[in-house]
Protein backbone atom coordinates (compact mmCIF):
# COMPACT_ATOMS: atom_id res chain seq x y z
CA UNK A 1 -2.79 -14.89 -2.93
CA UNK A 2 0.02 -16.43 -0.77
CA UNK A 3 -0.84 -17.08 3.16
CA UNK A 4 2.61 -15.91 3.55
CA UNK A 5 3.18 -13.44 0.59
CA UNK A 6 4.90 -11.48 3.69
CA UNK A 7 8.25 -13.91 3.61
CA UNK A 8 8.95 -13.04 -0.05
CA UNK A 9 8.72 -8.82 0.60
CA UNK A 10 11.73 -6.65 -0.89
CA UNK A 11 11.01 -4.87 2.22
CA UNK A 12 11.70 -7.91 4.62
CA UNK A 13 14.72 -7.32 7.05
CA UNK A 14 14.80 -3.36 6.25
CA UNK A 15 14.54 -0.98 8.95
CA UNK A 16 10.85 -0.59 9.02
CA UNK A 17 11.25 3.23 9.89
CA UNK A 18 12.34 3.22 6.00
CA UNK A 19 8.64 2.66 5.83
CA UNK A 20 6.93 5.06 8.23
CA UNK A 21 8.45 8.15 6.99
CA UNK A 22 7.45 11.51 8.66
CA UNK A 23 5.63 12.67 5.22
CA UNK A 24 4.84 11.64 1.88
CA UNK A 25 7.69 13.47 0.38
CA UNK A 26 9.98 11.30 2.44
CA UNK A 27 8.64 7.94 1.26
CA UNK A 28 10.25 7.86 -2.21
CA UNK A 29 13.17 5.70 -1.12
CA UNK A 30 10.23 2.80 0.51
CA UNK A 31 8.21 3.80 -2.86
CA UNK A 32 11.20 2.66 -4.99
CA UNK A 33 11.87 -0.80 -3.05
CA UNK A 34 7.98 -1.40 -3.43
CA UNK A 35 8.36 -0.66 -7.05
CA UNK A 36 10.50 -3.86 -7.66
CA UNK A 37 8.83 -6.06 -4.93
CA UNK A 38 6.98 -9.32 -6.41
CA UNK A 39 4.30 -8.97 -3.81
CA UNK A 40 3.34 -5.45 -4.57
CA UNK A 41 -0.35 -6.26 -5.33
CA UNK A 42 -0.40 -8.40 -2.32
CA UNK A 43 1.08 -5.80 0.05
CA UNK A 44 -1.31 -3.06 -1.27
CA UNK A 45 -4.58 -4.97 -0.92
CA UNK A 46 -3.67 -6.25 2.75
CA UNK A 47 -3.34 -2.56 3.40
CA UNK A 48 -6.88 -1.72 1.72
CA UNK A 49 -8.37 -4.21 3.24
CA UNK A 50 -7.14 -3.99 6.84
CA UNK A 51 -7.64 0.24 6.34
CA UNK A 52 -3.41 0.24 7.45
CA UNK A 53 -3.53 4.24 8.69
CA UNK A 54 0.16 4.58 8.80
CA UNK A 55 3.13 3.77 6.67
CA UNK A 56 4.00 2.85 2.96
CA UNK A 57 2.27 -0.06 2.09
CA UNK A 58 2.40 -1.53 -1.98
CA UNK A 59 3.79 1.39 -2.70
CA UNK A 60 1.01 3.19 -1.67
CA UNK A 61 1.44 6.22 1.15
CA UNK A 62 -1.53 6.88 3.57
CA UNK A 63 -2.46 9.78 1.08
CA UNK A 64 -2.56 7.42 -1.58
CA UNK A 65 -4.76 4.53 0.09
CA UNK A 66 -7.13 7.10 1.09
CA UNK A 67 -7.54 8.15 -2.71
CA UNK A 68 -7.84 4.60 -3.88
CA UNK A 69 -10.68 4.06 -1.51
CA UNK A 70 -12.60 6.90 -2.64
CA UNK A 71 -12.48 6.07 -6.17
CA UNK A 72 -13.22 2.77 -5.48
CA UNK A 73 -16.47 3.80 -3.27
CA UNK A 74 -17.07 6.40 -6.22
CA UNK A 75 -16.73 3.44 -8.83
CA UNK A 76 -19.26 1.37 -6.46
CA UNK A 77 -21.78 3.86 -6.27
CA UNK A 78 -22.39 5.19 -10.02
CA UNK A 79 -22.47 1.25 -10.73
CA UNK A 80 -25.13 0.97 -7.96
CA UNK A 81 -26.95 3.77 -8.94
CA UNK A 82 -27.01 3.33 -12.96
């Protein structure tokens, strides 16, 4: 992964607001520049990893990091455990 994978984001120079919407329902027009962005992955694991609370992020909306966590902890624990 990139030091700088930030400098080649389809979201660099957009209004960032585009990327805080108010709701999920709102963040389909960030969702579709994330969609064609070559640092997708990137984007999305700097936002696991850093637990980013607010925004659009990889694609992903608040909602949608929160599930990935839990299935990941889920995943974690039934490999722990068996």
């Amino acid at each position: 992964m990139s030091a700088r994978w930030q400098d080649k984001a389809a979201c660099r120079g957009l209004d960032a607001e585009l990327f805080f919407p108010e709701t999920d329902t709102e963040a389909w027009e960030a969702q579709r520049i994330c969609l064609g962005c070559e640092v997708q992955e990137e984007c999305l694991a700097h936002a696991l990893g850093f637990r980013e609370k607010a925004g659009v992020w990889g694609g992903a909306t608040e909602r949608d990091r929160r599930r990935i966590i839990r299935r990941s902890r889920r995943a974690a624990s039934a490999a722990a455990a068996g």
